[in-house]
C-alpha atoms as a PDB file:
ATOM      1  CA  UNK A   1      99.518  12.986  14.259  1.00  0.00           C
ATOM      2  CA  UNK A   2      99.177  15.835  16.520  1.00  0.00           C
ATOM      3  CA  UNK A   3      99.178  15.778  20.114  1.00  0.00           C
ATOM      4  CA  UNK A   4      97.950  18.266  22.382  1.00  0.00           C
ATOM      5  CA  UNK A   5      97.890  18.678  25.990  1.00  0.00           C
ATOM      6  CA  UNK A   6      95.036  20.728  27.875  1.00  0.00           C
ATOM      7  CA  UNK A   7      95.666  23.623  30.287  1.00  0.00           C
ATOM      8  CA  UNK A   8      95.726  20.969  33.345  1.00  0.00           C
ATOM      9  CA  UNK A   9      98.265  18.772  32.198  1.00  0.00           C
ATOM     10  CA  UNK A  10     100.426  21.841  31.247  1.00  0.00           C
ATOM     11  CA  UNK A  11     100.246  23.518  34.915  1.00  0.00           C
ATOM     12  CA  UNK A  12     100.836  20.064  36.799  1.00  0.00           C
ATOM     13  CA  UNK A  13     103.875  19.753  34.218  1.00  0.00           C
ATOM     14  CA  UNK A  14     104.807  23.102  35.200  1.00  0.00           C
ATOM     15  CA  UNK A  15     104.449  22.804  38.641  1.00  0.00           C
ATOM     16  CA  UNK A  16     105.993  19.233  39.036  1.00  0.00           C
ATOM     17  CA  UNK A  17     109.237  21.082  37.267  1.00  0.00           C
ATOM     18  CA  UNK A  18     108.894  24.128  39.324  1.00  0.00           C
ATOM     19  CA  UNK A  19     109.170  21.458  42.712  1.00  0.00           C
ATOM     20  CA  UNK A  20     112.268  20.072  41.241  1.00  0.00           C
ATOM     21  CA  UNK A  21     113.817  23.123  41.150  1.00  0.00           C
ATOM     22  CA  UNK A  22     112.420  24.180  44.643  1.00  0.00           C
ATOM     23  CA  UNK A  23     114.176  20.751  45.762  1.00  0.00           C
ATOM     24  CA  UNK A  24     117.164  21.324  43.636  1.00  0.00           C
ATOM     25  CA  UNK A  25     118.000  24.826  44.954  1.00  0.00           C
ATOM     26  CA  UNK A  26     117.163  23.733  48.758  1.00  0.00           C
ATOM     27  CA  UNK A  27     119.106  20.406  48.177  1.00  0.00           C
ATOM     28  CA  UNK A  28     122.481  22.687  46.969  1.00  0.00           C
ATOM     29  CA  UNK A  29     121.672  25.594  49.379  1.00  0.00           C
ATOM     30  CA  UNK A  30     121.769  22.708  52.006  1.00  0.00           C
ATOM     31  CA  UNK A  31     125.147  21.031  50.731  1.00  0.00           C
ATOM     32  CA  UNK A  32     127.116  24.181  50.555  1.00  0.00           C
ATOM     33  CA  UNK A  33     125.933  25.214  53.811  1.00  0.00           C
ATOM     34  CA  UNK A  34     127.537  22.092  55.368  1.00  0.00           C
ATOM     35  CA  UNK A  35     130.462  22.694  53.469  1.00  0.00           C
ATOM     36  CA  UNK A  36     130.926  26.079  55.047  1.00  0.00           C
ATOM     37  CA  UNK A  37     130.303  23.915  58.685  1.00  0.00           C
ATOM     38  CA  UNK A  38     133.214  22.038  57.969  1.00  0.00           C
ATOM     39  CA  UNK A  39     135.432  24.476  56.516  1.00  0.00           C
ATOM     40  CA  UNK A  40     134.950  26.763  60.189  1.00  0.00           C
ATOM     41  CA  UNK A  41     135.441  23.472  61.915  1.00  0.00           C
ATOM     42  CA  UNK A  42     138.853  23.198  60.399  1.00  0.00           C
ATOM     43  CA  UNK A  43     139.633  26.805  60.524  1.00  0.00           C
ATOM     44  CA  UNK A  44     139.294  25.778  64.006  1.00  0.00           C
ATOM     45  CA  UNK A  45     141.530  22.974  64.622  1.00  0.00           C
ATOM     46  CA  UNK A  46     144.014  24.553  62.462  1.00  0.00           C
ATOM     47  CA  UNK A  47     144.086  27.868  64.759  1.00  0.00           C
ATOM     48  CA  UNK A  48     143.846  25.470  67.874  1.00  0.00           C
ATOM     49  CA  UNK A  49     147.078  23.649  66.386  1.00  0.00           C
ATOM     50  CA  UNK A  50     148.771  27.097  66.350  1.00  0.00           C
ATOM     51  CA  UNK A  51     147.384  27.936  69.851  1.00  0.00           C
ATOM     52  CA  UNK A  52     148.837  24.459  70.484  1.00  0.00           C
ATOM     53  CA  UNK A  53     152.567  25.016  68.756  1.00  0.00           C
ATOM     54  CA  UNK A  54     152.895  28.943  70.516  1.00  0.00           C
ATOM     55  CA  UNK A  55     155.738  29.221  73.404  1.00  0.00           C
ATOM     56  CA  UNK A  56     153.035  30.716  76.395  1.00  0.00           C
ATOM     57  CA  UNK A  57     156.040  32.159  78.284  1.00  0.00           C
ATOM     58  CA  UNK A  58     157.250  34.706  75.508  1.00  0.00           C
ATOM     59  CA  UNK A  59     153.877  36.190  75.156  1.00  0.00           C
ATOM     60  CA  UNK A  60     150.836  34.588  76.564  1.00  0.00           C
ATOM     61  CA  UNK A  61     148.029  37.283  75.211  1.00  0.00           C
ATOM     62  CA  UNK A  62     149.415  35.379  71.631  1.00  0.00           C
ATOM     63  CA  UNK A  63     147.943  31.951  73.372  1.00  0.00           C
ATOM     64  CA  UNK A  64     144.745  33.907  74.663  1.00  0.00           C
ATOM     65  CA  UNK A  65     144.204  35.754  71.044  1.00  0.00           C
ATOM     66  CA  UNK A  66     144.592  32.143  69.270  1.00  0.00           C
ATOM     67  CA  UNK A  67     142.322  30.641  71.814  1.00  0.00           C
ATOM     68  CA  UNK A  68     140.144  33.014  71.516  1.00  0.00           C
ATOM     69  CA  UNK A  69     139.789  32.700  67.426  1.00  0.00           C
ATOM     70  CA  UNK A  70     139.511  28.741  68.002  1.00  0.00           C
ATOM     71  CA  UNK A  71     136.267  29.439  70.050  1.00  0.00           C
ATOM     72  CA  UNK A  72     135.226  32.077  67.651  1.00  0.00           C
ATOM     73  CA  UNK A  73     135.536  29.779  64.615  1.00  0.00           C
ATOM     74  CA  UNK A  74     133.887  26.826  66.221  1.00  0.00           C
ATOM     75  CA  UNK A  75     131.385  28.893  67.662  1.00  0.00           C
ATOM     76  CA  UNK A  76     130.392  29.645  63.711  1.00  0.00           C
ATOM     77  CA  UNK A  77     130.573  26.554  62.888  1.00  0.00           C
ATOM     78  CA  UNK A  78     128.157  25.131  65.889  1.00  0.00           C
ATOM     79  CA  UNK A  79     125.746  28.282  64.603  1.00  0.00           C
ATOM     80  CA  UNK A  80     125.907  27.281  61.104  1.00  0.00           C
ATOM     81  CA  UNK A  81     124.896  23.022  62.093  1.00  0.00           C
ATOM     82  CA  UNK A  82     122.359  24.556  64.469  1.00  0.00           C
ATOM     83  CA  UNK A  83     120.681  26.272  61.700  1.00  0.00           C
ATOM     84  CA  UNK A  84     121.212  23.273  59.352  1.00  0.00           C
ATOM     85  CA  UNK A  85     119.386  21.048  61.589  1.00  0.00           C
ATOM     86  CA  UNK A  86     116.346  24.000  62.296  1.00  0.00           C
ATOM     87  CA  UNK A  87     116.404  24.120  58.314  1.00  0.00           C
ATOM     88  CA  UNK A  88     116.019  19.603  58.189  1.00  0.00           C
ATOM     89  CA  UNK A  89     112.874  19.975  60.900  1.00  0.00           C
ATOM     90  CA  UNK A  90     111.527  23.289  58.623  1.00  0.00           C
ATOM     91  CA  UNK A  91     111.066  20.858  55.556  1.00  0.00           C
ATOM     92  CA  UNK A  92     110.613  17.541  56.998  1.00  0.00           C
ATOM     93  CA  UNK A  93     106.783  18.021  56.553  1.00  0.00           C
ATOM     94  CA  UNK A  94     107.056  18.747  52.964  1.00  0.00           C
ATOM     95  CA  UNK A  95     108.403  16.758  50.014  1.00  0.00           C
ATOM     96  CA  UNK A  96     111.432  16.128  52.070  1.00  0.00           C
ATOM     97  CA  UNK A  97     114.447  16.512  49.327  1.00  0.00           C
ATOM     98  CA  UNK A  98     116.813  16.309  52.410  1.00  0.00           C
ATOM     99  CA  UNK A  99     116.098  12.594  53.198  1.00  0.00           C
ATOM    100  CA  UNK A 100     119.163  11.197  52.317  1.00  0.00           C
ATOM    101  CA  UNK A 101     120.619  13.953  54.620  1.00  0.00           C
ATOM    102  CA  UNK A 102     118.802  13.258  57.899  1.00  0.00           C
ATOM    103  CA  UNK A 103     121.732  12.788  60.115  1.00  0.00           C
ATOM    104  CA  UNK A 104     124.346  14.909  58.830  1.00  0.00           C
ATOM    105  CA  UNK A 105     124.138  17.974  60.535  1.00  0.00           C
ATOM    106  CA  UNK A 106     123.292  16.301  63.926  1.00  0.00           C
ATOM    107  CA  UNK A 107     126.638  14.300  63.355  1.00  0.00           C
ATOM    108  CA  UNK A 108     128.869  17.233  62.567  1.00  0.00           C
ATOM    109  CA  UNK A 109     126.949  19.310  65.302  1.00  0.00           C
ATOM    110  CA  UNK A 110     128.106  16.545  68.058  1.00  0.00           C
ATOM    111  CA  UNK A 111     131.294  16.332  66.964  1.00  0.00           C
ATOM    112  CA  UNK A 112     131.664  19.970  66.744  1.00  0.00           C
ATOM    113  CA  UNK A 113     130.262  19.778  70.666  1.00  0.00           C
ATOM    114  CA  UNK A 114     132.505  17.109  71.431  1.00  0.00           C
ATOM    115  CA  UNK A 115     135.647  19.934  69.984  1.00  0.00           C
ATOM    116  CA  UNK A 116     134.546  22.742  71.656  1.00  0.00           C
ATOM    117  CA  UNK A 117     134.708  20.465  75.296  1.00  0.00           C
ATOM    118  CA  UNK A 118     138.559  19.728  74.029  1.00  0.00           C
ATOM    119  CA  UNK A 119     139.523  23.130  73.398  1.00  0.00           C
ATOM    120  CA  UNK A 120     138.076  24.430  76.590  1.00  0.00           C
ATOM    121  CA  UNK A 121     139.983  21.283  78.398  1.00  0.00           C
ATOM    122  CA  UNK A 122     143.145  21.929  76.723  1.00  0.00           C
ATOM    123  CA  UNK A 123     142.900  26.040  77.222  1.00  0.00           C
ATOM    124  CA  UNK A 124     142.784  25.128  81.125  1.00  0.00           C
ATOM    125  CA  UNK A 125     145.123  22.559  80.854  1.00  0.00           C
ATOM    126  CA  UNK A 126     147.665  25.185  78.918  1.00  0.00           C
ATOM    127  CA  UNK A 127     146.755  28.442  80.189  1.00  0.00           C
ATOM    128  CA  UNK A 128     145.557  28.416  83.753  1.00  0.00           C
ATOM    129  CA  UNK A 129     147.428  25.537  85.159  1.00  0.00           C
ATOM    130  CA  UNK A 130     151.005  27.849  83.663  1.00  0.00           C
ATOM    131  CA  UNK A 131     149.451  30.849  85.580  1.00  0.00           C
END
């Protein structure tokens, strides 16, 4: 026996496939973008560790450059959740496909806020109070 579909079963079957991919490609777009968060959020620490481990007497523009590339990493970083978190509210009307994703970037951008405080703390602490 035969079976055969008319044209409006065909284009809500293509367009229920075409939204799966939509979701798909926002859903991985989304993930990778978070991944990138992190990654500039531990470029971060790590150059704040060297900032951290350098002798400030021998050569304290060294401190100021590594400083300096802490902020500039974590500054990234902060951009890149901010833009996560515009990108949540942007599809939050629609089908949603970053539900299960709500409170990510809000977590990573507080704790990326709550970093940036520490660094600027420890660069007084370090830096001004040796001056």
């Amino acid at each position: 026996m035969y079976t055969t579909f008319s044209d409006e079963n065909d284009k809500k079957i293509q367009e229920e496939q075409q939204k799966q991919k939509k979701n798909l490609s926002l859903l991985s777009y989304y993930q990778s973008t978070l991944r990138n968060a992190g990654m500039f959020t531990t470029l971060s620490l790590a150059t704040l560790a060297a900032a951290h481990g350098y002798t400030v007497k021998r050569n304290p523009w060294g401190a100021y450059a590594r400083y300096a590339l802490t902020l500039l990493f974590l500054s990234l970083a902060i951009y890149v959740s901010f833009r996560l978190v515009q990108l949540r509210e942007k599809h939050k009307e629609s089908d949603d496909p970053l539900k299960n994703w709500k409170y990510f970037a809000i977590v990573l951008l507080v704790a990326q806020s709550i970093i940036f405080i520490a660094i600027v703390l420890s660069f007084i602490k370090r830096m001004i109070r040796k001056l």
